[in-house]
Protein backbone atom coordinates (compact mmCIF):
# COMPACT_ATOMS: atom_id res chain seq x y z
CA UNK A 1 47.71 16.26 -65.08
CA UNK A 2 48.65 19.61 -64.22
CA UNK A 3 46.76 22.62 -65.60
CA UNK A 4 48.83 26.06 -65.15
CA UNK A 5 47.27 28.78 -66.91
CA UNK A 6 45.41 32.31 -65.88
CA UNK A 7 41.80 32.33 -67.18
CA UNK A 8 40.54 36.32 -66.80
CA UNK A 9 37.23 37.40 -67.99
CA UNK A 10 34.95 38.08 -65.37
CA UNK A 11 34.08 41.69 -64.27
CA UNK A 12 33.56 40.76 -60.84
CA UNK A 13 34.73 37.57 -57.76
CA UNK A 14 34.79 34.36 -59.55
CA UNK A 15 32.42 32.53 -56.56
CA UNK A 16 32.26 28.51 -58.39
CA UNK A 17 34.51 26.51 -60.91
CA UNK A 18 34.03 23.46 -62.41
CA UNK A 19 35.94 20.81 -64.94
CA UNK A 20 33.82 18.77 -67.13
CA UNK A 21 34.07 15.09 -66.99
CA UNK A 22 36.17 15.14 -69.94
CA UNK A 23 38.58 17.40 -68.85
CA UNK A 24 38.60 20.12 -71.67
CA UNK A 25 36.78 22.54 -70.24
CA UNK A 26 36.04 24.20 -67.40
CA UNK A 27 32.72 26.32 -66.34
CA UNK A 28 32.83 29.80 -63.49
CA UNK A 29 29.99 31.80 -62.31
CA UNK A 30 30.61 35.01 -61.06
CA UNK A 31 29.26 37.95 -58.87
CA UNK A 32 29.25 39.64 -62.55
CA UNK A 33 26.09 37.63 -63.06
CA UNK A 34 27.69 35.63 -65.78
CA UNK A 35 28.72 31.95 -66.88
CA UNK A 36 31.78 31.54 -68.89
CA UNK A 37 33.22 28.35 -70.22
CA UNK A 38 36.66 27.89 -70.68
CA UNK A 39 39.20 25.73 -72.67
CA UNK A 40 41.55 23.76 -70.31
CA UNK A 41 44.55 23.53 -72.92
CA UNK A 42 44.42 27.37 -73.77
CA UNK A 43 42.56 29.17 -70.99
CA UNK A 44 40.39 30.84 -73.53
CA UNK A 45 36.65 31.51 -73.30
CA UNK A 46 34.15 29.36 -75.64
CA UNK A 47 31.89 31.41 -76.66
CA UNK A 48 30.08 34.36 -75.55
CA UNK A 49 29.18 34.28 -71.48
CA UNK A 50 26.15 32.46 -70.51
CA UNK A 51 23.43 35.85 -69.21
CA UNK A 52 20.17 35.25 -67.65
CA UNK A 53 20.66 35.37 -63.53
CA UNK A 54 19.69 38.49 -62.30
CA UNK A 55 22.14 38.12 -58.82
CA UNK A 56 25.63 36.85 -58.76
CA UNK A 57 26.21 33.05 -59.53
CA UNK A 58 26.75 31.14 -56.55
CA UNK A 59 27.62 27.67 -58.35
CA UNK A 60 27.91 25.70 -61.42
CA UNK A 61 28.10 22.58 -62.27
CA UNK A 62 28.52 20.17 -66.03
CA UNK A 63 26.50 17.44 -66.84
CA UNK A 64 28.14 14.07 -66.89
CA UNK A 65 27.83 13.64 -70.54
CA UNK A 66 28.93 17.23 -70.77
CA UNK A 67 25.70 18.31 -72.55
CA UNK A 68 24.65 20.41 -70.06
CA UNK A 69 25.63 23.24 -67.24
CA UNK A 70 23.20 23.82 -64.05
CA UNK A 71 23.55 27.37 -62.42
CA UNK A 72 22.65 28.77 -58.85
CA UNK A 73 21.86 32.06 -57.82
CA UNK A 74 21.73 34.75 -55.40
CA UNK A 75 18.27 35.42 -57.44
CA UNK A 76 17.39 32.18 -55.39
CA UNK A 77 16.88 30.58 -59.24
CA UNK A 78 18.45 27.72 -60.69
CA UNK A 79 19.10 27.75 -64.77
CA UNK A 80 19.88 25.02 -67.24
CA UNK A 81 22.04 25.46 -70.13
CA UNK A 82 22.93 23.52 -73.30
CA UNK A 83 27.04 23.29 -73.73
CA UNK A 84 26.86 23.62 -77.17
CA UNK A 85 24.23 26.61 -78.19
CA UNK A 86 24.75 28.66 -74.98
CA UNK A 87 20.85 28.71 -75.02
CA UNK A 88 19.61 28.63 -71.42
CA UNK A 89 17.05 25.64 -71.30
CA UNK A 90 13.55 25.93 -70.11
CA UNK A 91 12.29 28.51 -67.70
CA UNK A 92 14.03 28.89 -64.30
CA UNK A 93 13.61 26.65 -61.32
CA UNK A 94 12.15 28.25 -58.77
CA UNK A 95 10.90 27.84 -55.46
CA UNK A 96 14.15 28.56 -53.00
CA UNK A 97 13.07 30.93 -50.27
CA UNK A 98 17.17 32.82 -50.29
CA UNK A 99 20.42 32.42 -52.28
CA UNK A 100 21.20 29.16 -54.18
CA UNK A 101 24.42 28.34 -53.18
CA UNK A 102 25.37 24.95 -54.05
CA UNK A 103 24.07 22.97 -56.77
CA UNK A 104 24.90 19.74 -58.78
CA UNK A 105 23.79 17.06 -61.48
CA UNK A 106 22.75 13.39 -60.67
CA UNK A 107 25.44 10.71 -62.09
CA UNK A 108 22.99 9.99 -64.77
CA UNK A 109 22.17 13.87 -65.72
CA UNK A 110 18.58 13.33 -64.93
CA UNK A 111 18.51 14.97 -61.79
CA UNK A 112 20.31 17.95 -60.43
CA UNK A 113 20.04 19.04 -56.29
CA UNK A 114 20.34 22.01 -55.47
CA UNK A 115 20.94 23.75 -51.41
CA UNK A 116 20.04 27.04 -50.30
């Protein structure tokens, strides 16, 4: 299936995409600091952007089930999110010495790595 539509929103370099398993949406980060989710069919934003990283987002990634979005940072923090409040989960994950540049869930969702 081909998907041909513009998504604009960010203020800043869009710097990781992602589909969800499903295919509906699709997740960016950006060097404006911000998650946005997207709807595939319509290329408009769900919801208000996802704010909390204090550095651009390096990467993001969905959840399997499609509950949930991880984030990496240049703030060297990773963030969870729930899909369907917005509402960043927990505190931040820290402990990465520079930029978080990659990250990703487990096939189950119970695990997510992360590379810096």
């Amino acid at each position: 299936k081909e998907v041909d539509i513009s998504i604009e929103g960010h203020n800043d370099q869009v710097r990781s995409v992602a589909f969800s398993a499903n295919g509906t949406e699709i997740i960016s980060g950006s060097s404006d600091k911000t998650i946005r989710v997207w709807n595939v069919a319509t290329g408009a934003q769900i919801g208000d952007p996802l704010q909390g990283h204090d550095d651009y987002v390096n990467s993001v990634a969905f959840s399997a089930d499609c509950t949930k979005i991880v984030s990496g940072a240049s703030d060297k923090t990773i963030r969870l999110w729930d899909t369907a409040t917005g509402d960043q989960i927990g505190d931040p994950l820290q402990g990465h010495d520079d930029w978080v540049n990659s990250v990703a869930f487990s096939a189950d969702g119970t695990r997510i790595v992360s590379g810096s």
